[in-house]
N, C-alpha and C. Protein backbone atom coordinates (compact mmCIF):
# COMPACT_ATOMS: atom_id res chain seq x y z
N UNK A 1 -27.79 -14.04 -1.06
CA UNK A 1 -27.59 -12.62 -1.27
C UNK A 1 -26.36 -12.18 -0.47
N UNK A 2 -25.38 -11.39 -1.15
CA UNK A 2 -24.12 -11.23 -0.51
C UNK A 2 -24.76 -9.95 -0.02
N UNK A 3 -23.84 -9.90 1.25
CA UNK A 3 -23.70 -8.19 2.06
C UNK A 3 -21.92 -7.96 2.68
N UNK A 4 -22.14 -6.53 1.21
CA UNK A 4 -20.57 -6.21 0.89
C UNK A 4 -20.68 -5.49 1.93
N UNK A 5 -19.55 -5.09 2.66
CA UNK A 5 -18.91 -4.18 3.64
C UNK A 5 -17.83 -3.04 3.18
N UNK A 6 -17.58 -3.27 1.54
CA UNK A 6 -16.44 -2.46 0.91
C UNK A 6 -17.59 -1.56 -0.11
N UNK A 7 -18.58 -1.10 0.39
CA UNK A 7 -19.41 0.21 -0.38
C UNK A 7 -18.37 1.08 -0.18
N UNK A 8 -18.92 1.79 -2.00
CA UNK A 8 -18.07 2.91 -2.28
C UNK A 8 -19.20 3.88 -2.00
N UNK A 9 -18.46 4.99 -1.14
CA UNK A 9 -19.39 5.88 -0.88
C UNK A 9 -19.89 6.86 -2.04
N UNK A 10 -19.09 7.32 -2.79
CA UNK A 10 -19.24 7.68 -3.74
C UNK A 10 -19.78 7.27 -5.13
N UNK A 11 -20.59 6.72 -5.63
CA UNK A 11 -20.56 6.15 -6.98
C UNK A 11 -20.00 6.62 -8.03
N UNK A 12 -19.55 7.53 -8.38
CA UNK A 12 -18.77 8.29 -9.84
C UNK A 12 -17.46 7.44 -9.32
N UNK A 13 -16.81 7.30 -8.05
CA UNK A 13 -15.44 6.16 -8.24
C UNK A 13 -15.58 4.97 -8.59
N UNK A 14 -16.25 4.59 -8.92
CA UNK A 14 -16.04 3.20 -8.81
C UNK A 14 -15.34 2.59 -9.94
N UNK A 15 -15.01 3.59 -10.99
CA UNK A 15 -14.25 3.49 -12.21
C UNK A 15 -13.20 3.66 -11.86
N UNK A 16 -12.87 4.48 -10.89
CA UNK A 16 -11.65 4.85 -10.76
C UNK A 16 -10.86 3.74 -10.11
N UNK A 17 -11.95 3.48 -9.20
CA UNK A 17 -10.89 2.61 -7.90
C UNK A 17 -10.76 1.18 -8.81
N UNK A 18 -11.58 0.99 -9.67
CA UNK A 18 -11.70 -0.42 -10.55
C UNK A 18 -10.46 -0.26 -11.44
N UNK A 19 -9.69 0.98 -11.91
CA UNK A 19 -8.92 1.34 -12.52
C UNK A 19 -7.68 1.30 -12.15
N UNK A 20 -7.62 1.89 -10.90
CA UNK A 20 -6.58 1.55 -9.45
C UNK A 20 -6.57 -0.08 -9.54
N UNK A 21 -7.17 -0.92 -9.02
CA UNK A 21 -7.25 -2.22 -8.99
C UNK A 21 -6.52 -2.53 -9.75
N UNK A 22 -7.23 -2.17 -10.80
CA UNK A 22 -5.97 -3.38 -12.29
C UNK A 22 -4.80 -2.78 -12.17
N UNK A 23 -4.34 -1.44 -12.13
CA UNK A 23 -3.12 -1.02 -12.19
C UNK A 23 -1.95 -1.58 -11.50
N UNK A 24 -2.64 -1.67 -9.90
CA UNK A 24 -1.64 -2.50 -9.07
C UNK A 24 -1.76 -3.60 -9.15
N UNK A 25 -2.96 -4.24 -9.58
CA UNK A 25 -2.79 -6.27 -9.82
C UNK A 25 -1.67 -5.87 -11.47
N UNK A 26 -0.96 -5.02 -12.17
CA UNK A 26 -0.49 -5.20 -13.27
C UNK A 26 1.04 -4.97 -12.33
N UNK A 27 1.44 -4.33 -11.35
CA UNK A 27 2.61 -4.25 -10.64
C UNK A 27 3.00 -5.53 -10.34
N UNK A 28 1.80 -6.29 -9.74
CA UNK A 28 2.53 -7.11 -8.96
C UNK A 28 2.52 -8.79 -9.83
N UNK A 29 1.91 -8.57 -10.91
CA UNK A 29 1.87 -9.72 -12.23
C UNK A 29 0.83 -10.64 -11.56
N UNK A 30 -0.25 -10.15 -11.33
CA UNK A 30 -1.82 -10.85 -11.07
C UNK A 30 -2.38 -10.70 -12.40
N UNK A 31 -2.71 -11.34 -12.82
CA UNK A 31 -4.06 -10.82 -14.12
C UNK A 31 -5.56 -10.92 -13.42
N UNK A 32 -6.18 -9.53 -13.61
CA UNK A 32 -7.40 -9.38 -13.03
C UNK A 32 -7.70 -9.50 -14.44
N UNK A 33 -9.16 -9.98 -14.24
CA UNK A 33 -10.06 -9.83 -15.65
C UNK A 33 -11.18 -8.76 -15.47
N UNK A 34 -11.91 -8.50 -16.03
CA UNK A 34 -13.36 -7.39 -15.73
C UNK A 34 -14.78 -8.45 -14.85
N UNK A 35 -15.05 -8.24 -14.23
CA UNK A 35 -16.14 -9.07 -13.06
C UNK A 35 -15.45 -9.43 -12.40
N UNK A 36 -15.74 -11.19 -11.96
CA UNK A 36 -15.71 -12.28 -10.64
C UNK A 36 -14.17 -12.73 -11.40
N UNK A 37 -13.26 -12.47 -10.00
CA UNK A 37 -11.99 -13.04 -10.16
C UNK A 37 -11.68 -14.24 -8.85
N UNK A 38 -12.88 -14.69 -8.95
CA UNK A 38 -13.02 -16.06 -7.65
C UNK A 38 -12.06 -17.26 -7.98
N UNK A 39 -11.11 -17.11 -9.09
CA UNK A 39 -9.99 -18.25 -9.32
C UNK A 39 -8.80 -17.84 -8.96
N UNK A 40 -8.89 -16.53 -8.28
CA UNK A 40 -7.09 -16.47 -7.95
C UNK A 40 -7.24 -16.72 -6.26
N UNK A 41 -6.15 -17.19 -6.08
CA UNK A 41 -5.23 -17.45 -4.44
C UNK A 41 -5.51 -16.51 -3.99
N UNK A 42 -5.54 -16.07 -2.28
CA UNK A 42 -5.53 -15.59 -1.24
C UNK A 42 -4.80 -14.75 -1.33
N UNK A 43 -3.47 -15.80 -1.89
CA UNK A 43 -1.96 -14.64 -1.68
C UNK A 43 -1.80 -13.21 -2.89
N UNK A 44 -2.14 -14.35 -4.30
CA UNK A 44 -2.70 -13.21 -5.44
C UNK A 44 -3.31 -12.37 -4.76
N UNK A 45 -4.73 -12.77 -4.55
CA UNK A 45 -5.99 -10.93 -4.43
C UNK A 45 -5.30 -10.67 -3.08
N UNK A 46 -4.20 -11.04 -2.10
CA UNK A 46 -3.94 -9.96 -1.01
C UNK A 46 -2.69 -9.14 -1.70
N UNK A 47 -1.84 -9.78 -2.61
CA UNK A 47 -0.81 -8.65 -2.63
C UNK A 47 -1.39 -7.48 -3.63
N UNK A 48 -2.54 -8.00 -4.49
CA UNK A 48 -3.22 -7.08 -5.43
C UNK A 48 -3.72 -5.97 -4.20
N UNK A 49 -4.46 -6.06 -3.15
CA UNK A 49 -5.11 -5.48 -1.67
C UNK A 49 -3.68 -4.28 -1.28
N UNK A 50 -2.14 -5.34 -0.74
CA UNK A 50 -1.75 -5.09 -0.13
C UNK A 50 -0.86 -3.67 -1.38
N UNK A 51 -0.49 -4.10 -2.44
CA UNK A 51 -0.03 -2.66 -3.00
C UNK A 51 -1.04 -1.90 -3.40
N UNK A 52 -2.12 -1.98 -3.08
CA UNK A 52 -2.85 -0.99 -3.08
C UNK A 52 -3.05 0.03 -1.44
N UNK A 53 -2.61 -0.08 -0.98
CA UNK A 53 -2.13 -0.07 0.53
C UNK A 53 -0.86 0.97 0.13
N UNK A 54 -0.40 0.25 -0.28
CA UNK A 54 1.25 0.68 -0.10
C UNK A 54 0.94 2.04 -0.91
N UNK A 55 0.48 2.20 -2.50
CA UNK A 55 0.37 2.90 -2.72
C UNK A 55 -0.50 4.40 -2.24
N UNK A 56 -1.45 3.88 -1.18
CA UNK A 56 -1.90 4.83 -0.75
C UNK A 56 -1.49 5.69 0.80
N UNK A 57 -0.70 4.91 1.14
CA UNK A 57 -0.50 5.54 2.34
C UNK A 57 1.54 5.44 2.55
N UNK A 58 1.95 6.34 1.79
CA UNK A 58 3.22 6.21 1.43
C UNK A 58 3.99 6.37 2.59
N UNK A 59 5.09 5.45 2.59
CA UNK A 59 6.56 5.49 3.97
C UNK A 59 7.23 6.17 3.43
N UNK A 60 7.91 7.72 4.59
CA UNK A 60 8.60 7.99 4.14
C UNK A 60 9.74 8.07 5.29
N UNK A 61 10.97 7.80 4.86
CA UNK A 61 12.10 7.68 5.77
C UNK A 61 13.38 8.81 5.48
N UNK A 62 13.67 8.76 6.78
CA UNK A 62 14.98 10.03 6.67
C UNK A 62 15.77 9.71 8.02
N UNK A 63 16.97 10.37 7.38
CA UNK A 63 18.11 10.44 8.11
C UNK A 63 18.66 11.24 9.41
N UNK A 64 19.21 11.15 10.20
CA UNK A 64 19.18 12.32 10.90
C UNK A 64 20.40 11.66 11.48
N UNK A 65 22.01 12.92 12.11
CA UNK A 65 22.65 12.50 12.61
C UNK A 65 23.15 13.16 13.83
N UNK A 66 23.40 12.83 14.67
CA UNK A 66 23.46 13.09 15.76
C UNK A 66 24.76 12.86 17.01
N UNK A 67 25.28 13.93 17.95
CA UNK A 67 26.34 13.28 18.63
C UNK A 67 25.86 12.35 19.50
N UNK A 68 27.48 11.40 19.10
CA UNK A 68 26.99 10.23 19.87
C UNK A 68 27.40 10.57 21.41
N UNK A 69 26.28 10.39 22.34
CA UNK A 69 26.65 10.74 23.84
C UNK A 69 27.71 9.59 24.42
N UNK A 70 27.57 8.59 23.96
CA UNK A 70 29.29 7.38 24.33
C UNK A 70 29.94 7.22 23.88
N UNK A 71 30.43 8.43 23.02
CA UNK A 71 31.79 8.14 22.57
C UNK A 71 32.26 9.75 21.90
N UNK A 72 33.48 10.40 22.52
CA UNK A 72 33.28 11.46 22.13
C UNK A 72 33.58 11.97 20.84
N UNK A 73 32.98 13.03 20.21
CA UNK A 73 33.64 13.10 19.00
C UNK A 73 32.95 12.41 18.06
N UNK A 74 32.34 11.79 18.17
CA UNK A 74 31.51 10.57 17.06
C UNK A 74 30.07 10.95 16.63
N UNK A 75 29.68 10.65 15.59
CA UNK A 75 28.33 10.84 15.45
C UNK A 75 27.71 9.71 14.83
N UNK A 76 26.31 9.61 15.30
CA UNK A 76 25.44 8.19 15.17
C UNK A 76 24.72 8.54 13.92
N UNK A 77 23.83 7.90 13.32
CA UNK A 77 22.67 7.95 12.80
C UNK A 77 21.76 7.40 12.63
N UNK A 78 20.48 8.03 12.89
CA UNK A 78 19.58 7.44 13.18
C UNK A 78 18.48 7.56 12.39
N UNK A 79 17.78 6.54 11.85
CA UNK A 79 16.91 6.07 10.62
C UNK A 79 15.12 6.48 11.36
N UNK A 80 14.56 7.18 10.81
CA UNK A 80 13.38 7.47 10.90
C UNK A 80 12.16 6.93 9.96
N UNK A 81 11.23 6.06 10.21
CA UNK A 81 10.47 5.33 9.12
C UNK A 81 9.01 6.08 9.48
N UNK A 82 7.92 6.55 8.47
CA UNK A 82 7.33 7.67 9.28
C UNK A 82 5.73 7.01 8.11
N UNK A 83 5.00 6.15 8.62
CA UNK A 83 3.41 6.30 7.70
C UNK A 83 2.79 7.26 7.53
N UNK A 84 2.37 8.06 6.47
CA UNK A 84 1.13 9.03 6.75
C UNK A 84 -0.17 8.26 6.07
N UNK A 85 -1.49 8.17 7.34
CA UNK A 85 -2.32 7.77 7.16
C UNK A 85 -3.49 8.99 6.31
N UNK A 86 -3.68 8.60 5.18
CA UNK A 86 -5.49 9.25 4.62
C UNK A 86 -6.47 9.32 5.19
């Protein structure tokens, strides 16, 4: 008897997130089938995992420029990479 640790708290998602699933295993050229996908690689079902990740918790980056204090007259720029967590 398996004991899952990935309960959906909700039951009305589970279409959804099953829907999500295939979408991003179709990004990253996994073929999920409907049930037990116990024949794909580690690396398959993690990058299927990992853009599902990506898609949910989006990077967003920006620019910003600034005087440079060693050198006069000059300006730097500096790259900001920023997660927002759900």
């Amino acid at each position: 008897m398996a004991n899952r640790s990935n309960k959906i708290n909700i039951p009305e998602a589970r279409a959804a997130m099953d829907k999500f699933k295939m979408e991003s295993a179709s990004e990253v050229g996994v073929n999920l089938k409907q049930g037990y996908n116990g024949d794909l690689t580690s690396r398959q079902a993690g990058s299927v995992g990992g853009q599902m990740v990506k898609k949910m918790t989006p990077t967003r980056t920006f620019l910003v420029s600034r005087q440079n204090r060693a050198a006069n007259g000059h300006a730097t720029q500096i790259r900001y990479i920023a997660s927002l967590g759900v």
